[in-house]
PDB file of N, CA and C in Angstrom:
ATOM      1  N   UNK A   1     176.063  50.866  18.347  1.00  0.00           N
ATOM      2  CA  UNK A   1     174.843  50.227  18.735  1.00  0.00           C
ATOM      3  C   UNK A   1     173.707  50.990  18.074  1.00  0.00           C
ATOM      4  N   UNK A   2     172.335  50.439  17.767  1.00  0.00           N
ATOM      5  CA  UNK A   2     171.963  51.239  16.592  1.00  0.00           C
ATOM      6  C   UNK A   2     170.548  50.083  16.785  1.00  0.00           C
ATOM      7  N   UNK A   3     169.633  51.091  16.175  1.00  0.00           N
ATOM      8  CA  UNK A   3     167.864  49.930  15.667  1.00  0.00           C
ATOM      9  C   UNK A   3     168.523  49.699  13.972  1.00  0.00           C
ATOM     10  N   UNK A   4     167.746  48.712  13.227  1.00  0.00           N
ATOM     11  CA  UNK A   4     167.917  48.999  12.076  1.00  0.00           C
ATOM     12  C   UNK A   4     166.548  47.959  11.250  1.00  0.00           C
ATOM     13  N   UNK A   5     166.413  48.233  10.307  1.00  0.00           N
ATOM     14  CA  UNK A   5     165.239  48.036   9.487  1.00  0.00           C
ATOM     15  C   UNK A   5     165.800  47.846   7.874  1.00  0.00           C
ATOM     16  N   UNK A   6     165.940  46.661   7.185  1.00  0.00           N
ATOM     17  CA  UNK A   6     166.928  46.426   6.686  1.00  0.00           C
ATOM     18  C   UNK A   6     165.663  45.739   5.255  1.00  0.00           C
ATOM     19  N   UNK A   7     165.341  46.110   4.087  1.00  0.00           N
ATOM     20  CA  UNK A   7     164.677  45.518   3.032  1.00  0.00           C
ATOM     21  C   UNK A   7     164.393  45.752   2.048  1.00  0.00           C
ATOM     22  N   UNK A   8     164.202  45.064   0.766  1.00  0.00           N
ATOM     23  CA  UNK A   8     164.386  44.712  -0.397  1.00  0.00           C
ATOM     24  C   UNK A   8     163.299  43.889  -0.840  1.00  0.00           C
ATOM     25  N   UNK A   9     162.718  43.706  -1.733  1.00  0.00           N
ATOM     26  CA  UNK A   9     162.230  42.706  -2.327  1.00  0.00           C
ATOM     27  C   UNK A   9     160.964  41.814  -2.082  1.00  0.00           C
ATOM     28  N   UNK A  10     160.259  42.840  -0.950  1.00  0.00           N
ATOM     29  CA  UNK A  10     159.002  42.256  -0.537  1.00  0.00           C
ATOM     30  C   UNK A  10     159.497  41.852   1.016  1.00  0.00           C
ATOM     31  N   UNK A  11     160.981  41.433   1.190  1.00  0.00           N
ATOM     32  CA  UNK A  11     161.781  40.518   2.349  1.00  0.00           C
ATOM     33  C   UNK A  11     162.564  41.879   3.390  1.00  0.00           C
ATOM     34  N   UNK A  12     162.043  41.784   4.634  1.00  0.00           N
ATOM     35  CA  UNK A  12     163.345  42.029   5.610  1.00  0.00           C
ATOM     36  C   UNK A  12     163.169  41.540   6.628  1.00  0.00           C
ATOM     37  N   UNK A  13     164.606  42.433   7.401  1.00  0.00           N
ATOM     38  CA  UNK A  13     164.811  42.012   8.589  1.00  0.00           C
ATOM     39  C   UNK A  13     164.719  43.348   9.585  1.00  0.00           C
ATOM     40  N   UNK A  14     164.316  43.457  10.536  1.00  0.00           N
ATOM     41  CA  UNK A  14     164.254  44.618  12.114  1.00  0.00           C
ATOM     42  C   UNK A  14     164.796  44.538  13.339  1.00  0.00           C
ATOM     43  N   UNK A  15     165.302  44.911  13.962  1.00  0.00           N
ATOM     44  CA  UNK A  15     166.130  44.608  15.166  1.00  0.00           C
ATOM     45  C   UNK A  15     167.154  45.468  15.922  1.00  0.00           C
ATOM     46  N   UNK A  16     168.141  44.905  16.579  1.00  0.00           N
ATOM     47  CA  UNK A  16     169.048  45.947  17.475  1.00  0.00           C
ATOM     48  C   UNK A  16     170.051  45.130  16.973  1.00  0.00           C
ATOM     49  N   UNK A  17     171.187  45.846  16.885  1.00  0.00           N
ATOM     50  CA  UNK A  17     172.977  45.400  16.911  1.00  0.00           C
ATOM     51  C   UNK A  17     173.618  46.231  17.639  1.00  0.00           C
ATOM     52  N   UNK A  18     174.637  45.832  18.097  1.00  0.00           N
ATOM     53  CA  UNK A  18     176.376  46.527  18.774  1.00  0.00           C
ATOM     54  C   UNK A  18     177.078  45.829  18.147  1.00  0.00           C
ATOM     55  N   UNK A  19     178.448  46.395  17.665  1.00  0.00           N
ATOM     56  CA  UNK A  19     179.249  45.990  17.306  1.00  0.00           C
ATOM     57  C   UNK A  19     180.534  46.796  17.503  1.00  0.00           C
ATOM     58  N   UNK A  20     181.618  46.586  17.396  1.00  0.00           N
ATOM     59  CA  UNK A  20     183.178  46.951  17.807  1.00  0.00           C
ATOM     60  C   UNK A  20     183.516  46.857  17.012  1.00  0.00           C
ATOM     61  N   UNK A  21     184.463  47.718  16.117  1.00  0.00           N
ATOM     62  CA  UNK A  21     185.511  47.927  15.224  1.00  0.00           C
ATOM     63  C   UNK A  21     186.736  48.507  15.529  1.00  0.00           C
ATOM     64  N   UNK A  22     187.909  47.847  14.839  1.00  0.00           N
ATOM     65  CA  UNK A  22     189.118  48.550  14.794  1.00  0.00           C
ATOM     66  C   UNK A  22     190.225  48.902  13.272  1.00  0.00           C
ATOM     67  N   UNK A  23     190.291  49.672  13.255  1.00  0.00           N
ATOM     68  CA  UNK A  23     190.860  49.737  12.051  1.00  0.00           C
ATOM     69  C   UNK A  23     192.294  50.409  12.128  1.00  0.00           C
ATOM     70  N   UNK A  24     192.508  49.966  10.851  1.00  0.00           N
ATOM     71  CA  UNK A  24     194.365  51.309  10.296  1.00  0.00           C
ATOM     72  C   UNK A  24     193.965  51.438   9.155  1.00  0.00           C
ATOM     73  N   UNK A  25     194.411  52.809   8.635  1.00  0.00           N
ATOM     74  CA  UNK A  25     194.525  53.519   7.193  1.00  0.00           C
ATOM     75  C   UNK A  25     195.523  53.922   7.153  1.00  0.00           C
ATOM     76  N   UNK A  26     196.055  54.687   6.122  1.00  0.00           N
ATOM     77  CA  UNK A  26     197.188  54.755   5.865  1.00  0.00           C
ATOM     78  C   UNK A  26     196.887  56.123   4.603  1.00  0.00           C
ATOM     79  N   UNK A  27     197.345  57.208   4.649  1.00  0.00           N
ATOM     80  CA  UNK A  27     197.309  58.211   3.243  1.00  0.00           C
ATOM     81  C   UNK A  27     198.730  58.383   2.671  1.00  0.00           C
ATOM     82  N   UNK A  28     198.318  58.527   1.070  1.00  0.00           N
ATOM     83  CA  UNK A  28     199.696  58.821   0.663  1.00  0.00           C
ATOM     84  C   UNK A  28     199.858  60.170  -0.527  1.00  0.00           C
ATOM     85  N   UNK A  29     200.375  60.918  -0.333  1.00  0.00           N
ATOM     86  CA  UNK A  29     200.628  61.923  -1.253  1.00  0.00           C
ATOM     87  C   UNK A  29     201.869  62.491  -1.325  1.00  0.00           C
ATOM     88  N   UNK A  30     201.891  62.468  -3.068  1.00  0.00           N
ATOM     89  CA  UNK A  30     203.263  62.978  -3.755  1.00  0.00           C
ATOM     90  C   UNK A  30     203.855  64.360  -3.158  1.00  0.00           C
ATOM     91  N   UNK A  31     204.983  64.774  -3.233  1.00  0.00           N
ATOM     92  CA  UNK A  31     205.206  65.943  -2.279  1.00  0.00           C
ATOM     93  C   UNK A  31     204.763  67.148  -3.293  1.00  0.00           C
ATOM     94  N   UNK A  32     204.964  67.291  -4.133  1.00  0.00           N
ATOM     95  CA  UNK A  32     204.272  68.262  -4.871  1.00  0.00           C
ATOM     96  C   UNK A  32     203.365  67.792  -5.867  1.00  0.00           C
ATOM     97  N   UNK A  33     202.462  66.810  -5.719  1.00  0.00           N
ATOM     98  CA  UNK A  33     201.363  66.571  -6.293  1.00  0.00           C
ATOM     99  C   UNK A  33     200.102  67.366  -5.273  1.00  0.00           C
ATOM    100  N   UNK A  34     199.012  67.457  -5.866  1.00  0.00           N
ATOM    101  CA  UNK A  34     197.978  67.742  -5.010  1.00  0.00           C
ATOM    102  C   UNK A  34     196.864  67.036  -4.848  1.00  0.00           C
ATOM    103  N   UNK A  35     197.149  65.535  -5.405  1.00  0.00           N
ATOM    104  CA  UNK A  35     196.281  64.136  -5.051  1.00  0.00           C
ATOM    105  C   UNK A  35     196.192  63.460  -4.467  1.00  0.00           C
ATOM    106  N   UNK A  36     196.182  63.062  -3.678  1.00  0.00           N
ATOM    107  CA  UNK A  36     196.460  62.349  -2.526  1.00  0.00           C
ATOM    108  C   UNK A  36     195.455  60.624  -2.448  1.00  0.00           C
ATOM    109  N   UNK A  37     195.885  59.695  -2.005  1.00  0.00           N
ATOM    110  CA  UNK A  37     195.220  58.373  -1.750  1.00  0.00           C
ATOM    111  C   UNK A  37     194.923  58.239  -0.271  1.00  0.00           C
ATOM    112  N   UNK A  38     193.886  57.570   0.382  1.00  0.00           N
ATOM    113  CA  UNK A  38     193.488  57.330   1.421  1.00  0.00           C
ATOM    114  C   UNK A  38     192.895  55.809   1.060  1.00  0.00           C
ATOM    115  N   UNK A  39     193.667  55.103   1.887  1.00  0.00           N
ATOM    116  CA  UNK A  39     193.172  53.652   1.760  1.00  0.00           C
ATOM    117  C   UNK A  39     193.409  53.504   3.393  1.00  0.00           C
ATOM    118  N   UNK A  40     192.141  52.082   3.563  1.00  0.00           N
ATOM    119  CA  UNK A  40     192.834  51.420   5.118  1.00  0.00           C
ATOM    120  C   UNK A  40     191.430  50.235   5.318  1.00  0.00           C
ATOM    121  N   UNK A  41     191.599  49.200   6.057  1.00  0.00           N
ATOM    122  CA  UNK A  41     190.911  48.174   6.288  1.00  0.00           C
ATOM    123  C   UNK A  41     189.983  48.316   8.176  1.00  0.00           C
ATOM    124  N   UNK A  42     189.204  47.881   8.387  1.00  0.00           N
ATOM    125  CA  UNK A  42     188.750  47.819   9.585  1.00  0.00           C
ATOM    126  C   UNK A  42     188.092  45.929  10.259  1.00  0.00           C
ATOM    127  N   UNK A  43     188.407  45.533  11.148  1.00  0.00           N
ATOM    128  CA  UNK A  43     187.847  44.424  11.516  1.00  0.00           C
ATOM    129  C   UNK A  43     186.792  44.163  12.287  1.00  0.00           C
ATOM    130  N   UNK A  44     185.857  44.100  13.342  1.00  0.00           N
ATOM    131  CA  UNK A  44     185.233  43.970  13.826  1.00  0.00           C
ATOM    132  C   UNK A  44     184.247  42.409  14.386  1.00  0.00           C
ATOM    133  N   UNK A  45     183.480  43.215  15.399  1.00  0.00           N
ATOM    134  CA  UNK A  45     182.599  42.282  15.641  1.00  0.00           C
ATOM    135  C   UNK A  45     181.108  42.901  15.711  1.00  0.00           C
ATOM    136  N   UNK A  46     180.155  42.410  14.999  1.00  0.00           N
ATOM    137  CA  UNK A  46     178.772  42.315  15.449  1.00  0.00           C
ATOM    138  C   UNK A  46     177.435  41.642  16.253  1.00  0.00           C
ATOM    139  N   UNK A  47     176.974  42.201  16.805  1.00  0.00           N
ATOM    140  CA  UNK A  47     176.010  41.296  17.399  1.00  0.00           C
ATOM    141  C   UNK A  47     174.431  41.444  17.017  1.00  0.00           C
ATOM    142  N   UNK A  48     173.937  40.919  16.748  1.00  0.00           N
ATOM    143  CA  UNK A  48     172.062  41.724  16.458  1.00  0.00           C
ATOM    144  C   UNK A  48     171.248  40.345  16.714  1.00  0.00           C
ATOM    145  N   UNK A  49     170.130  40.873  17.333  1.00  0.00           N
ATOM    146  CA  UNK A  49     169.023  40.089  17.046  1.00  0.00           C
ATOM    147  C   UNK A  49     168.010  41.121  16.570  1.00  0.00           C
ATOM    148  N   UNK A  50     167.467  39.910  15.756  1.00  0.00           N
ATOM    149  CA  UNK A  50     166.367  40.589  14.731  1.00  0.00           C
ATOM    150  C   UNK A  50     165.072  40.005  14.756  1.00  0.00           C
ATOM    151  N   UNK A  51     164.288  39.917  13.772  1.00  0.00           N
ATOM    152  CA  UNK A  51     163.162  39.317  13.102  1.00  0.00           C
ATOM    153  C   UNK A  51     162.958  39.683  11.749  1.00  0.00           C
ATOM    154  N   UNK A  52     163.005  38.199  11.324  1.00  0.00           N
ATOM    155  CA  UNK A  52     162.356  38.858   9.739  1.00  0.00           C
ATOM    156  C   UNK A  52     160.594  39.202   9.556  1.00  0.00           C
ATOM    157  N   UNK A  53     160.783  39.942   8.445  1.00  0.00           N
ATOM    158  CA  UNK A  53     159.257  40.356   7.650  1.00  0.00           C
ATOM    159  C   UNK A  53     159.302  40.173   6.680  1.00  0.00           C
ATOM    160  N   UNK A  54     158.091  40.493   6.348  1.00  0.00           N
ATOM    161  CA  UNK A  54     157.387  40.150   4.571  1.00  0.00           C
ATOM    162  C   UNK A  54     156.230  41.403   4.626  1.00  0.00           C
ATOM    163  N   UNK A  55     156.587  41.744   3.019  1.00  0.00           N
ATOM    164  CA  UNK A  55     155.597  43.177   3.012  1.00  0.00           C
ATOM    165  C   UNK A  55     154.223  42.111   2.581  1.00  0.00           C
ATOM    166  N   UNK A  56     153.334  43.024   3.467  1.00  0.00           N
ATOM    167  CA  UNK A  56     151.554  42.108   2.745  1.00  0.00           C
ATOM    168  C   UNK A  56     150.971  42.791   1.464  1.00  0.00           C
ATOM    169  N   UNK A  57     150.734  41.691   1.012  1.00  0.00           N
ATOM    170  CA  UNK A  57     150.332  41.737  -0.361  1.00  0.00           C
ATOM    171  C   UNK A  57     148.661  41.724  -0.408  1.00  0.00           C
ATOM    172  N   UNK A  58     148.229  42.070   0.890  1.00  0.00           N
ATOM    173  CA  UNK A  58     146.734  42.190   0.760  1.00  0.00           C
ATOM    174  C   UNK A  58     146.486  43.974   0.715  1.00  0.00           C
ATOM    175  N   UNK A  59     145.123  43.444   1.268  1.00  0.00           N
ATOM    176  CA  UNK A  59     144.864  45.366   1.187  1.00  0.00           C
ATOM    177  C   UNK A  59     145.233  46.225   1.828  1.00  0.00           C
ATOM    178  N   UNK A  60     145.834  45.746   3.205  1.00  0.00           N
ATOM    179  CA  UNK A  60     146.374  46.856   3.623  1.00  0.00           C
ATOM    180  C   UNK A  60     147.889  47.253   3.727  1.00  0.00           C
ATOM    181  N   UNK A  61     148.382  46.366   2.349  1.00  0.00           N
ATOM    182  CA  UNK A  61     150.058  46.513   2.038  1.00  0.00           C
ATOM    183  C   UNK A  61     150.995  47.201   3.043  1.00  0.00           C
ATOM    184  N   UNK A  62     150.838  46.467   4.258  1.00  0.00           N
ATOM    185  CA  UNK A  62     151.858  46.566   5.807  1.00  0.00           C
ATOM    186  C   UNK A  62     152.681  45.364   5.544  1.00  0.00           C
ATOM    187  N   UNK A  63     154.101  46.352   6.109  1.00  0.00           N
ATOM    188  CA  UNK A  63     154.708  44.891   6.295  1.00  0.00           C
ATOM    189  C   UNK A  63     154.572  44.040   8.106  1.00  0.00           C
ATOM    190  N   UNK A  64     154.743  42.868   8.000  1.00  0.00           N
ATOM    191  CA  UNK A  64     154.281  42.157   9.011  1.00  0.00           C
ATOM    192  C   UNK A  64     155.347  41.183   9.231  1.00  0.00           C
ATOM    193  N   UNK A  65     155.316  39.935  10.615  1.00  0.00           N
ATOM    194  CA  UNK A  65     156.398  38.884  10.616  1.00  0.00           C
ATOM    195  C   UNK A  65     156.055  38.350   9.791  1.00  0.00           C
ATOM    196  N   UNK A  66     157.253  37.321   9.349  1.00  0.00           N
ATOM    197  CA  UNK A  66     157.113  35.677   8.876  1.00  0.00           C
ATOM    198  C   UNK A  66     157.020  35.067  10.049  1.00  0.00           C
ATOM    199  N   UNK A  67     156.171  34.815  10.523  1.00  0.00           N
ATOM    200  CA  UNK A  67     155.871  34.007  11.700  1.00  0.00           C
ATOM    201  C   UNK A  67     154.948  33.357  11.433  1.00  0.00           C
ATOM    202  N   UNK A  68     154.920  31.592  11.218  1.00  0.00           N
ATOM    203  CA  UNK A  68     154.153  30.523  10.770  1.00  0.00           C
ATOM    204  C   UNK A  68     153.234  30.070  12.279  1.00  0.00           C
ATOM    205  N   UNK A  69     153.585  30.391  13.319  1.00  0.00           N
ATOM    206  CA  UNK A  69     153.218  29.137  14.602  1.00  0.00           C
ATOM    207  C   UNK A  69     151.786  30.082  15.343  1.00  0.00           C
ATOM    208  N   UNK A  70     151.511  30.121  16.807  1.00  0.00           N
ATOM    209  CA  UNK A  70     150.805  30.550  17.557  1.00  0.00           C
ATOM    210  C   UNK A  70     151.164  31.885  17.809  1.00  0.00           C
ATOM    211  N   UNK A  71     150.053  32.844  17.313  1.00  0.00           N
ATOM    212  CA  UNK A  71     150.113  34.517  17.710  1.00  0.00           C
ATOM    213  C   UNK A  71     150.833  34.649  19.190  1.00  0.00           C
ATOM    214  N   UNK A  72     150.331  33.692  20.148  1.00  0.00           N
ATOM    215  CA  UNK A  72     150.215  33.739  21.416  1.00  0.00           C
ATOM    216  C   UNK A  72     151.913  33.511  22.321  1.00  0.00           C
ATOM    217  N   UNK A  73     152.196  32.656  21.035  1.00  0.00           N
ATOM    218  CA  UNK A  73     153.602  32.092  21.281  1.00  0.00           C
ATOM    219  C   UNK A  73     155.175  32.754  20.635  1.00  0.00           C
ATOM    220  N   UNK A  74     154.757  33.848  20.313  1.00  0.00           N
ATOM    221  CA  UNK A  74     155.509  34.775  19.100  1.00  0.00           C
ATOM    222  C   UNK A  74     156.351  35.964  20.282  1.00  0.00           C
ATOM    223  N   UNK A  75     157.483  35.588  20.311  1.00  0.00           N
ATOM    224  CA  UNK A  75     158.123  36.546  21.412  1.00  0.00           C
ATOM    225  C   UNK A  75     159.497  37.029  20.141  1.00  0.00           C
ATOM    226  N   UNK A  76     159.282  38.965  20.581  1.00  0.00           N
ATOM    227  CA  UNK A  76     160.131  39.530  19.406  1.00  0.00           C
ATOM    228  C   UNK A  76     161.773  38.836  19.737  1.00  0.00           C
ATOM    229  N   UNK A  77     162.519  39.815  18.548  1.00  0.00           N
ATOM    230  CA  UNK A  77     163.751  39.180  18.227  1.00  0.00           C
ATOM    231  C   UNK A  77     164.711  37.822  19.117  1.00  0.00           C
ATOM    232  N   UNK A  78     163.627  36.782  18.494  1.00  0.00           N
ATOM    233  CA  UNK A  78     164.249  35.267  18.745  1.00  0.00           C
ATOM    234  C   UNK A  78     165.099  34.753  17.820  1.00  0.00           C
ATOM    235  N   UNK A  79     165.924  35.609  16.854  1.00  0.00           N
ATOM    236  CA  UNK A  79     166.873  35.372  15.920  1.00  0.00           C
ATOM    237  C   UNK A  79     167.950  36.332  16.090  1.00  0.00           C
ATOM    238  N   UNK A  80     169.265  35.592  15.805  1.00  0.00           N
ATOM    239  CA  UNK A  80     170.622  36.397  16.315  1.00  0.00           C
ATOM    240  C   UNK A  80     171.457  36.321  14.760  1.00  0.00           C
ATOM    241  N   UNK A  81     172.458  37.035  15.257  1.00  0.00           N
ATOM    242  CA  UNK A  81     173.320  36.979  14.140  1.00  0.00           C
ATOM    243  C   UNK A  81     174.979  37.336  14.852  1.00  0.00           C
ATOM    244  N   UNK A  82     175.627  36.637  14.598  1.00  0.00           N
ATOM    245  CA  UNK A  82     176.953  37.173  15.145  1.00  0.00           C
ATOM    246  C   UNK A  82     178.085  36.967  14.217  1.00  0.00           C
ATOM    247  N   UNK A  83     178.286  38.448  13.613  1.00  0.00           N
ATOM    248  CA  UNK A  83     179.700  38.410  12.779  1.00  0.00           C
ATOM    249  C   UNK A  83     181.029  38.723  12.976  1.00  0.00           C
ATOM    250  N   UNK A  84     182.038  37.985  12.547  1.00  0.00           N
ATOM    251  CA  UNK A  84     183.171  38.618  13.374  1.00  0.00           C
ATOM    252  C   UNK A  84     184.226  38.988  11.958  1.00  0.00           C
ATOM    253  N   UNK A  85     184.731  39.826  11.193  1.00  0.00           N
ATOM    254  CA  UNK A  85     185.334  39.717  10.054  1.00  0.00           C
ATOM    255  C   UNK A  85     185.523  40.855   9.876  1.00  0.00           C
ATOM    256  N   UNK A  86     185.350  41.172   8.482  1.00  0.00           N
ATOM    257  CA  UNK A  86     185.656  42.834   7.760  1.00  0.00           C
ATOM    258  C   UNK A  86     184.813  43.331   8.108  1.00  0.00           C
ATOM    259  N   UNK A  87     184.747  44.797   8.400  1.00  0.00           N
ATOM    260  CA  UNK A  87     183.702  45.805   8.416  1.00  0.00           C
ATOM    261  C   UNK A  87     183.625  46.835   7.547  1.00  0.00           C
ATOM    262  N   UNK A  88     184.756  47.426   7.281  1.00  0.00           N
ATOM    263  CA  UNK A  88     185.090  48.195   6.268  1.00  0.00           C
ATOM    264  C   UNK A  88     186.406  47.809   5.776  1.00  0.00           C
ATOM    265  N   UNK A  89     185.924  48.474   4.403  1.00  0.00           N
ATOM    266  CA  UNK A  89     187.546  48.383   3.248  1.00  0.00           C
ATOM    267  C   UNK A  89     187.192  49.632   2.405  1.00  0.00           C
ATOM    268  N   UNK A  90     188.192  50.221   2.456  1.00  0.00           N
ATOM    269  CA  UNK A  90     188.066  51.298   1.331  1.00  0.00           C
ATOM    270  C   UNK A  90     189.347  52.235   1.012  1.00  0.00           C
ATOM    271  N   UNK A  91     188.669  52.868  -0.295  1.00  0.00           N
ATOM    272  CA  UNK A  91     189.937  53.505  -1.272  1.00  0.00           C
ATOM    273  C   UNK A  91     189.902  54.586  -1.610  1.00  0.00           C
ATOM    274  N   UNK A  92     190.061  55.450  -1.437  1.00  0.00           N
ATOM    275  CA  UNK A  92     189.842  57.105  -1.963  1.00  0.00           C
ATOM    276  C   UNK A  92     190.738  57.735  -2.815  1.00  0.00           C
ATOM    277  N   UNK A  93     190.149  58.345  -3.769  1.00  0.00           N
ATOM    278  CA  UNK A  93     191.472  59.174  -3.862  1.00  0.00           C
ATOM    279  C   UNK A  93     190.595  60.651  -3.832  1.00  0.00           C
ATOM    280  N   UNK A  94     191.251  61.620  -3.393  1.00  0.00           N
ATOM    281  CA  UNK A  94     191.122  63.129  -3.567  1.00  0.00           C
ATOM    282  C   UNK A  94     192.257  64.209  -3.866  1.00  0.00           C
ATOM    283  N   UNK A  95     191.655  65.279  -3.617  1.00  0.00           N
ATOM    284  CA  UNK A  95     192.720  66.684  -4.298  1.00  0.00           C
ATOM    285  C   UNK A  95     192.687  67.752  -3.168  1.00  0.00           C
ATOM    286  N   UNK A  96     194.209  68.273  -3.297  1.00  0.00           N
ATOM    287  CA  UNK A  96     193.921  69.380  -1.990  1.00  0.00           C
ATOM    288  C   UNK A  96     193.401  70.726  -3.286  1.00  0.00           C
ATOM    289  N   UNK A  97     192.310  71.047  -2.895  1.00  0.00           N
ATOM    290  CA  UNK A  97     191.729  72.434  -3.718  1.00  0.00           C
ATOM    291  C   UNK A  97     192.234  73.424  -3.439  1.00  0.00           C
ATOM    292  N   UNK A  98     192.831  73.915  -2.092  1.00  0.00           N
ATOM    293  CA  UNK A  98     193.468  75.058  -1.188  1.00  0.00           C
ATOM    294  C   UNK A  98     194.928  74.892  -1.774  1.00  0.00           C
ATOM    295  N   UNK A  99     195.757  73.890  -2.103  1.00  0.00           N
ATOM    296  CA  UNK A  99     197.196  74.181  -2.583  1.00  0.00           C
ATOM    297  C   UNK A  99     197.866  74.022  -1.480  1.00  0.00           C
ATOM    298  N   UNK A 100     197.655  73.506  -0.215  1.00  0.00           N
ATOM    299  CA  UNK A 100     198.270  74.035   0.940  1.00  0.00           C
ATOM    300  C   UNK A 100     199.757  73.374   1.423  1.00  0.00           C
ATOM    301  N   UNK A 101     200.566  74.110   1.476  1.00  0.00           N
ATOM    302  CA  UNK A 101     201.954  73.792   1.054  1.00  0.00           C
ATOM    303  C   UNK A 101     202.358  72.561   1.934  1.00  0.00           C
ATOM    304  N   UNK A 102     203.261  71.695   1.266  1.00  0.00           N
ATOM    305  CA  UNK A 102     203.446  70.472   2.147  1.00  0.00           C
ATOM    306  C   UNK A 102     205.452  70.919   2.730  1.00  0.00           C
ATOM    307  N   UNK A 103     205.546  70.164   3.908  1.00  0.00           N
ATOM    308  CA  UNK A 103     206.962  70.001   4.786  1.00  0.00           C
ATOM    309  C   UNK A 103     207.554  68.877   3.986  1.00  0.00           C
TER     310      UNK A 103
END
């Protein structure tokens, strides 16, 4: 669970998420090699609501909402997002530097 502030390009987004992950990895190394692979996948779920922004391009170059309607009528993060899929994937490879003897 986490704030996050997320932008690029003049464009973002601000808000809160939780999310749940579960994963398996798996390492593999030669018995007398000293390289070893670390691979493994994770799934998850996310939740966030946000709001987008736009950086201002006037003088006092703040970023601010995209919010088109009534100041009055503008209540924060009225936008959600819910992902349910990959979260992580990844591949490593490294070296034992220590030599440390393998069983």
């Amino acid at each position: 669970m986490g704030n996050f502030g997320i932008g690029w390009e003049g464009k973002g987004w601000q808000g809160e998420a939780v999310g749940l992950s579960l994963g398996v990895g798996f390492k593999w190394a030669p018995r007398k090699a000293r390289i070893y692979v670390d691979m493994g996948v994770a799934l998850g779920l996310l939740y966030a609501l946000y709001d987008p922004y736009v950086y201002g391009y006037d003088a006092t170059g703040w970023y601010y909402y995209d919010y088109a309607g009534n100041p009055a009528e503008f209540t924060e993060r009225n936008m959600r997002l819910i992902w349910l899929g990959p979260t992580k994937v990844y591949l490593s490879i490294g070296i034992d530097l220590f030599n440390r003897k393998r069983k």
